[in-house]
N, C-alpha and C. Protein backbone atom coordinates (compact mmCIF):
# COMPACT_ATOMS: atom_id res chain seq x y z
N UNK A 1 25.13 -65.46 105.39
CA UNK A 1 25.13 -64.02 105.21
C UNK A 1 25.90 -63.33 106.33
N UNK A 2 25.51 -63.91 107.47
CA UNK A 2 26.55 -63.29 108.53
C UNK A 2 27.79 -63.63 108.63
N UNK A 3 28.28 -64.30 108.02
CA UNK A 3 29.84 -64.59 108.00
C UNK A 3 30.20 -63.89 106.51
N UNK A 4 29.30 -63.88 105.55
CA UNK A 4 29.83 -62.44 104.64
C UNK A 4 30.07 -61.17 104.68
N UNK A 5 29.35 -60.97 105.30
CA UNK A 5 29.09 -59.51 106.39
C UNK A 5 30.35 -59.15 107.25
N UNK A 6 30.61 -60.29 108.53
CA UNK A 6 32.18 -60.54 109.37
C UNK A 6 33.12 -60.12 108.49
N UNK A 7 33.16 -60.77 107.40
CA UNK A 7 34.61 -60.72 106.67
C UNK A 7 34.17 -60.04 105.26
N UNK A 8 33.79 -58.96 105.31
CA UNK A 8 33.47 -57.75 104.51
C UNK A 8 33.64 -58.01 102.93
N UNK A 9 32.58 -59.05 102.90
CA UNK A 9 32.45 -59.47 100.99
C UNK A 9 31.00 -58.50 100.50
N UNK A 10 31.11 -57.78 99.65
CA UNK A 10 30.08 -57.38 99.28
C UNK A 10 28.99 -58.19 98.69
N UNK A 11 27.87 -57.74 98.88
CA UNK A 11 26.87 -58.58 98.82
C UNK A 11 25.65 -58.46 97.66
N UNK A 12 24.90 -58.99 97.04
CA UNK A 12 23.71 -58.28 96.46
C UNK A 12 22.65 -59.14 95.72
N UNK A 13 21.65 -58.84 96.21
CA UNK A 13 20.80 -60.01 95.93
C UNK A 13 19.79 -59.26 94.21
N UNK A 14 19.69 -60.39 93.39
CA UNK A 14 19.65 -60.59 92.08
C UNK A 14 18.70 -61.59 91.86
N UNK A 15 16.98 -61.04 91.70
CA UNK A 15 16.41 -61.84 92.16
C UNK A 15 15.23 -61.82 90.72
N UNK A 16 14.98 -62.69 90.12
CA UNK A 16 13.98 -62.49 88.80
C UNK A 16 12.44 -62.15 89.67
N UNK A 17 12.20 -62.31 90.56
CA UNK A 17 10.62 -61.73 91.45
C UNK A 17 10.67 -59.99 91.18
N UNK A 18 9.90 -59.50 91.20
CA UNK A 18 9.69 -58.12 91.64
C UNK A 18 10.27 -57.89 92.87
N UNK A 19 11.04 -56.82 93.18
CA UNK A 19 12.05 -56.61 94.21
C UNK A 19 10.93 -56.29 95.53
N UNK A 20 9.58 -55.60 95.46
CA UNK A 20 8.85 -55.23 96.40
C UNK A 20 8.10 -57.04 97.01
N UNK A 21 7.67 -58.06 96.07
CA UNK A 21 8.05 -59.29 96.52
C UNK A 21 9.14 -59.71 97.30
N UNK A 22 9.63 -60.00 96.94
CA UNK A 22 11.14 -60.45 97.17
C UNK A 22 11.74 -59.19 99.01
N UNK A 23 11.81 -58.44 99.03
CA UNK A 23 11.75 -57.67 99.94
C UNK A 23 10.64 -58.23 101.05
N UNK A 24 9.23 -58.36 100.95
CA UNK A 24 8.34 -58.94 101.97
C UNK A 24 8.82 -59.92 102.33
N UNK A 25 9.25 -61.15 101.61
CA UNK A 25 10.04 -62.49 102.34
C UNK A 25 10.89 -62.26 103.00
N UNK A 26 11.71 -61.81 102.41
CA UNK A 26 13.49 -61.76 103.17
C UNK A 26 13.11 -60.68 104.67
N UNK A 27 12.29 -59.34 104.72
CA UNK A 27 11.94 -58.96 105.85
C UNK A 27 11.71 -59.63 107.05
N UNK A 28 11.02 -60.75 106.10
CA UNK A 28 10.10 -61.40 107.38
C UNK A 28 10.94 -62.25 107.64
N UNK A 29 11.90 -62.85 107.10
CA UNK A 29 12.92 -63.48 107.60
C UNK A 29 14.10 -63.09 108.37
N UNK A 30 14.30 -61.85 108.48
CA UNK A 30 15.15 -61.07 108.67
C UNK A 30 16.78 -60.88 108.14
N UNK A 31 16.53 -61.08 106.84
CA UNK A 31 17.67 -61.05 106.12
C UNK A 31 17.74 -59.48 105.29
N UNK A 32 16.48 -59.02 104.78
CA UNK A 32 16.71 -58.05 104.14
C UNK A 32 18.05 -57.00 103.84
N UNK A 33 18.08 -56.51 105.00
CA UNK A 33 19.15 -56.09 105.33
C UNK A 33 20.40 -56.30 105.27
N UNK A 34 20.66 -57.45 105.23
CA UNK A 34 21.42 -58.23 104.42
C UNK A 34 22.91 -58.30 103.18
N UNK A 35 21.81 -57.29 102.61
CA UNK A 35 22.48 -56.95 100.92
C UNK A 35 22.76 -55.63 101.23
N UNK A 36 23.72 -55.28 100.19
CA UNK A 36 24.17 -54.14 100.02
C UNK A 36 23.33 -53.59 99.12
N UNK A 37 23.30 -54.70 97.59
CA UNK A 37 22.43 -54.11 96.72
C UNK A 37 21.31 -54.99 96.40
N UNK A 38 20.49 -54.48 95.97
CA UNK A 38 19.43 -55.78 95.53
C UNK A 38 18.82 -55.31 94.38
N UNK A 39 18.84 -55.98 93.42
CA UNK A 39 18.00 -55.70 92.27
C UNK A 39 17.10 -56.98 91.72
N UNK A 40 16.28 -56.39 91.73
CA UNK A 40 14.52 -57.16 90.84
C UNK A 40 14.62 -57.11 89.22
N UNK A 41 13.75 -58.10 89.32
CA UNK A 41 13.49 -58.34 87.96
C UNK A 41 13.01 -56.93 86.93
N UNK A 42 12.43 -56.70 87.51
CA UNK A 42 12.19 -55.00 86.61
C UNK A 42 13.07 -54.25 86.61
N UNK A 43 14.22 -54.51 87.25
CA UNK A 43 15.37 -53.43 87.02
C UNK A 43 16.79 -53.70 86.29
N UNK A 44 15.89 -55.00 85.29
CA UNK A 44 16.69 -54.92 84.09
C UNK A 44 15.80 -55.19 82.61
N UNK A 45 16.43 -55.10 81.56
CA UNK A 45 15.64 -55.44 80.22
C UNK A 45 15.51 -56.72 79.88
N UNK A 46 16.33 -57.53 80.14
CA UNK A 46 16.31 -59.18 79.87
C UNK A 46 16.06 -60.06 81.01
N UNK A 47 15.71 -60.89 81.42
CA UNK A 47 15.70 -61.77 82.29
C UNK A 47 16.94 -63.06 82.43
N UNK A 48 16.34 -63.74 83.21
CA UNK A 48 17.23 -64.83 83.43
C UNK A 48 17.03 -65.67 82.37
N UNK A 49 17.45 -66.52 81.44
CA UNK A 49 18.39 -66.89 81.70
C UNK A 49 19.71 -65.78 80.57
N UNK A 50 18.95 -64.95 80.52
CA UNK A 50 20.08 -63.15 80.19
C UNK A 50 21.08 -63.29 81.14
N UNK A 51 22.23 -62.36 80.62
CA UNK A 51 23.12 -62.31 82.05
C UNK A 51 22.50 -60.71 82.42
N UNK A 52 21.67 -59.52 81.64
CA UNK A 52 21.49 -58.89 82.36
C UNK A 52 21.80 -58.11 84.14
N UNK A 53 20.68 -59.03 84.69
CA UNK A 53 20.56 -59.40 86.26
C UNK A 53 22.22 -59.17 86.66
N UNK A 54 22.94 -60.23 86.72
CA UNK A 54 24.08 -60.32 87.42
C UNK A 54 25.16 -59.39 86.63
N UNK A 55 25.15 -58.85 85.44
CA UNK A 55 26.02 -57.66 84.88
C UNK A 55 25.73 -56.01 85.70
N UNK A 56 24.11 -56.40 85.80
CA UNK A 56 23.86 -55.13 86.92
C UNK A 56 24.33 -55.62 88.37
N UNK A 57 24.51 -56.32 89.20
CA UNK A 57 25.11 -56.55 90.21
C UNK A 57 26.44 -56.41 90.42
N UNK A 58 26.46 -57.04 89.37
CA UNK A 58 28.49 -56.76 89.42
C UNK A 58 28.71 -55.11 89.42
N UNK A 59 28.41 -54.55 88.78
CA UNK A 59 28.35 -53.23 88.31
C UNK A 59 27.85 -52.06 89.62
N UNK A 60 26.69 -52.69 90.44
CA UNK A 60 26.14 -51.80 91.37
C UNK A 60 27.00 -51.93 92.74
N UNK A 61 27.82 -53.02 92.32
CA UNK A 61 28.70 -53.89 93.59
C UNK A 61 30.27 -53.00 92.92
N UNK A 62 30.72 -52.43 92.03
CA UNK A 62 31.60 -52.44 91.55
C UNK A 62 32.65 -53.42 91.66
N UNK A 63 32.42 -54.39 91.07
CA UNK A 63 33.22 -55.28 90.86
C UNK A 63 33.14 -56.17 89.37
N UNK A 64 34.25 -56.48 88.81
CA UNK A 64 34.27 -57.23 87.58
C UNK A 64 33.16 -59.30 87.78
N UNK A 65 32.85 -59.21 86.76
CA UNK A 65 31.74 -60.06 86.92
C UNK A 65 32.85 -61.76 87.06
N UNK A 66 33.70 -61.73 87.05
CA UNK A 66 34.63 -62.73 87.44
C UNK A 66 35.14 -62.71 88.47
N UNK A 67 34.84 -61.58 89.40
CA UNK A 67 35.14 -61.89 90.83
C UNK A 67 33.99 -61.62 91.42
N UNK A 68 32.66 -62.10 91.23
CA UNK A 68 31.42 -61.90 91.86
C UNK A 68 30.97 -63.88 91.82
N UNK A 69 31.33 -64.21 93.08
CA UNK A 69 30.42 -65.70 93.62
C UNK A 69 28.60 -65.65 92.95
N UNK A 70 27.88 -66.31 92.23
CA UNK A 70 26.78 -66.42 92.40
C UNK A 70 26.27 -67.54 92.51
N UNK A 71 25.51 -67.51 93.71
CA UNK A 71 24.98 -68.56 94.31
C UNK A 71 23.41 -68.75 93.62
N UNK A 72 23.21 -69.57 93.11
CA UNK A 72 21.68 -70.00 92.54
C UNK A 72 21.05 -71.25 92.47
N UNK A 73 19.83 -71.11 92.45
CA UNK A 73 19.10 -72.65 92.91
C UNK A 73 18.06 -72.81 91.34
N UNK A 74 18.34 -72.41 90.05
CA UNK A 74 17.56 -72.65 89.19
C UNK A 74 18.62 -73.05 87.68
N UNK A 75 18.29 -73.49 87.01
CA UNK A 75 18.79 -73.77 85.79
C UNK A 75 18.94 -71.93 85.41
N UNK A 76 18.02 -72.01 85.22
CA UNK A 76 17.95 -70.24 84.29
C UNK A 76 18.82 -69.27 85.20
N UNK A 77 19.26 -69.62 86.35
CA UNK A 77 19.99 -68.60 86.68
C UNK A 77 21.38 -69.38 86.87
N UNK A 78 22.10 -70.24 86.80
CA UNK A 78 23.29 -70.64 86.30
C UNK A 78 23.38 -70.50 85.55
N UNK A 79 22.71 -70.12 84.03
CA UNK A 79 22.85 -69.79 82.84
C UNK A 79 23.32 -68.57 83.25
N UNK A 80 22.49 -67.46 83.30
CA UNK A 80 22.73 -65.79 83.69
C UNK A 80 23.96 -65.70 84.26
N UNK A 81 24.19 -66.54 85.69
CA UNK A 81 25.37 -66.22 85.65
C UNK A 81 27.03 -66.61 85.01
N UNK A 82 26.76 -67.47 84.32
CA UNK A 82 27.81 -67.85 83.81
C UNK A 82 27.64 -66.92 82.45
N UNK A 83 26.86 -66.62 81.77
CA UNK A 83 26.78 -65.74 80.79
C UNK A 83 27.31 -64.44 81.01
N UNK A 84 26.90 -64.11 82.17
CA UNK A 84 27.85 -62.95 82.62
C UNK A 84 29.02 -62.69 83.20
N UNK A 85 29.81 -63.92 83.00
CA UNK A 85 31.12 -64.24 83.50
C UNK A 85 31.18 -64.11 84.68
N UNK A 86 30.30 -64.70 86.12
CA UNK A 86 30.69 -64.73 87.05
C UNK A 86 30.87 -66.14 87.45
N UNK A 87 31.16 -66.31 88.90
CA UNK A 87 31.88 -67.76 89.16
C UNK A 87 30.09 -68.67 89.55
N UNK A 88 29.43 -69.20 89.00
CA UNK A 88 28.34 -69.55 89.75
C UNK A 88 28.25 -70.87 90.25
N UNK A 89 27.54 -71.33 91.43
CA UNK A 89 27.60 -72.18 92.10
C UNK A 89 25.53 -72.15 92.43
N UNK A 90 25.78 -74.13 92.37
CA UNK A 90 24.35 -74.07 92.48
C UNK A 90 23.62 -74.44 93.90
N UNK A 91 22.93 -74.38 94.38
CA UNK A 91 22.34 -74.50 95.85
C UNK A 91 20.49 -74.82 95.14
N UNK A 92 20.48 -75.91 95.29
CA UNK A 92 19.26 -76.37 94.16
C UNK A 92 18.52 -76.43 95.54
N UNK A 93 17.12 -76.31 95.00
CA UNK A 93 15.81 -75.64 96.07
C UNK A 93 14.72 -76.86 96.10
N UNK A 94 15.20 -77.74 96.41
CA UNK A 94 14.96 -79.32 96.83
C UNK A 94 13.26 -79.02 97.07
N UNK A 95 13.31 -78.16 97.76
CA UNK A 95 11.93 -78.24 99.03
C UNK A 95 10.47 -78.78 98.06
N UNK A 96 10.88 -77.54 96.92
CA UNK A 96 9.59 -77.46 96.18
C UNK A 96 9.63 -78.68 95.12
N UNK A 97 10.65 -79.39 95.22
CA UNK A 97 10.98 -80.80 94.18
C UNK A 97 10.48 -82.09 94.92
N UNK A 98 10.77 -82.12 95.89
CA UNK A 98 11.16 -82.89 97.34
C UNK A 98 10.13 -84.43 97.27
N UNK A 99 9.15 -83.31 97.12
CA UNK A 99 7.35 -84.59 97.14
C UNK A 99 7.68 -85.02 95.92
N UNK A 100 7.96 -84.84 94.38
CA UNK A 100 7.85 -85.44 93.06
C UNK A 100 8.96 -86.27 93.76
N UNK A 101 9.75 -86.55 94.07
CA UNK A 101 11.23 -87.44 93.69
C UNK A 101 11.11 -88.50 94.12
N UNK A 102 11.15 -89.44 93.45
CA UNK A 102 11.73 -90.98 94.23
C UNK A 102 13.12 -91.32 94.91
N UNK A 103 14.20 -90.25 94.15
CA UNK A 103 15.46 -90.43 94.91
C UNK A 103 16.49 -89.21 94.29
N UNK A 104 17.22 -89.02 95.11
CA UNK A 104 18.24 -87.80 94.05
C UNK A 104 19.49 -88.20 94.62
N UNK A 105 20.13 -88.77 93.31
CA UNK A 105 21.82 -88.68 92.91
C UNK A 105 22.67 -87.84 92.75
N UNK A 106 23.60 -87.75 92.89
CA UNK A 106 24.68 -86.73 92.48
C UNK A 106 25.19 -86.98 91.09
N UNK A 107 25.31 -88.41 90.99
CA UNK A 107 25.77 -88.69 89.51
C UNK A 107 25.05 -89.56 88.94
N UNK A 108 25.13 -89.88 87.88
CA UNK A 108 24.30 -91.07 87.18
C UNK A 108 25.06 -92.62 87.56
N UNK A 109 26.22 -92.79 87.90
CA UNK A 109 26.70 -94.52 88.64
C UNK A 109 25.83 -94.34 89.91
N UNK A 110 25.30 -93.51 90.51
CA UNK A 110 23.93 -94.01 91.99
C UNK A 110 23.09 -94.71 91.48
N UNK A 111 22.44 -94.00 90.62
CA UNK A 111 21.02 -94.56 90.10
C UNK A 111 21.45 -96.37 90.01
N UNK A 112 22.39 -96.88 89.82
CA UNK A 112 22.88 -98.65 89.96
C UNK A 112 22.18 -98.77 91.35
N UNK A 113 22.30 -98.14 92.28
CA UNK A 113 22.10 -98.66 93.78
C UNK A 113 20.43 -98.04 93.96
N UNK A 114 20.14 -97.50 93.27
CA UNK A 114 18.10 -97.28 93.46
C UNK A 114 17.68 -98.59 92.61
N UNK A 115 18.71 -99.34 91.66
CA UNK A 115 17.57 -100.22 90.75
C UNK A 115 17.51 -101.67 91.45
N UNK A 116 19.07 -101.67 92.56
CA UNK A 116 18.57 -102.87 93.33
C UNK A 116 18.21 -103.54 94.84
């Protein structure tokens, strides 16, 4: 975020939580501040995996939804954003997966090297 900030990319966080949620975390982390714009789940009609969400970002960001990066860590929101024609990229949220897994691949030729 601070090197988005340096080199003046607009920013805006697009978050399916209730924005007054979502706001208590990031405070306490000290990111809030952060975004330029931020919009919650209540401040659209459809959800994820809708492109809703990220059509209002692009829009509150003024910018066309093909030059808006979205960074996401869920299935349902790589949907949203690719539905809304932006460029999305995934950053998958391991933490809460982490304890179920026996191992995580990038591709399916790894899984050869977990079976022996």
């Amino acid at each position: 975020l601070q090197y988005l900030k340096a080199n003046e990319y607009r920013t805006a966080l697009a978050t399916a939580s209730p924005l007054r949620r979502a706001q208590r975390y990031l405070q306490n982390v000290g990111i809030w501040e952060c975004f330029d714009q931020k919009i919650g789940g209540e401040d659209v009609r459809l959800g994820k995996p809708e492109p809703d969400i990220y059509l209002t970002a692009a829009s509150r960001l003024q910018l066309p939804p093909q030059n808006c990066l979205a960074l996401e860590d869920s299935p349902n929101g790589i949907t949203a954003a690719f539905r809304a024609g932006c460029l999305p990229v995934m950053v998958p949220d391991l933490d809460e997966l982490r304890e179920k897994l026996y191992a995580c691949v990038e591709s399916l030729d790894q899984v050869m090297a977990i079976l022996s």
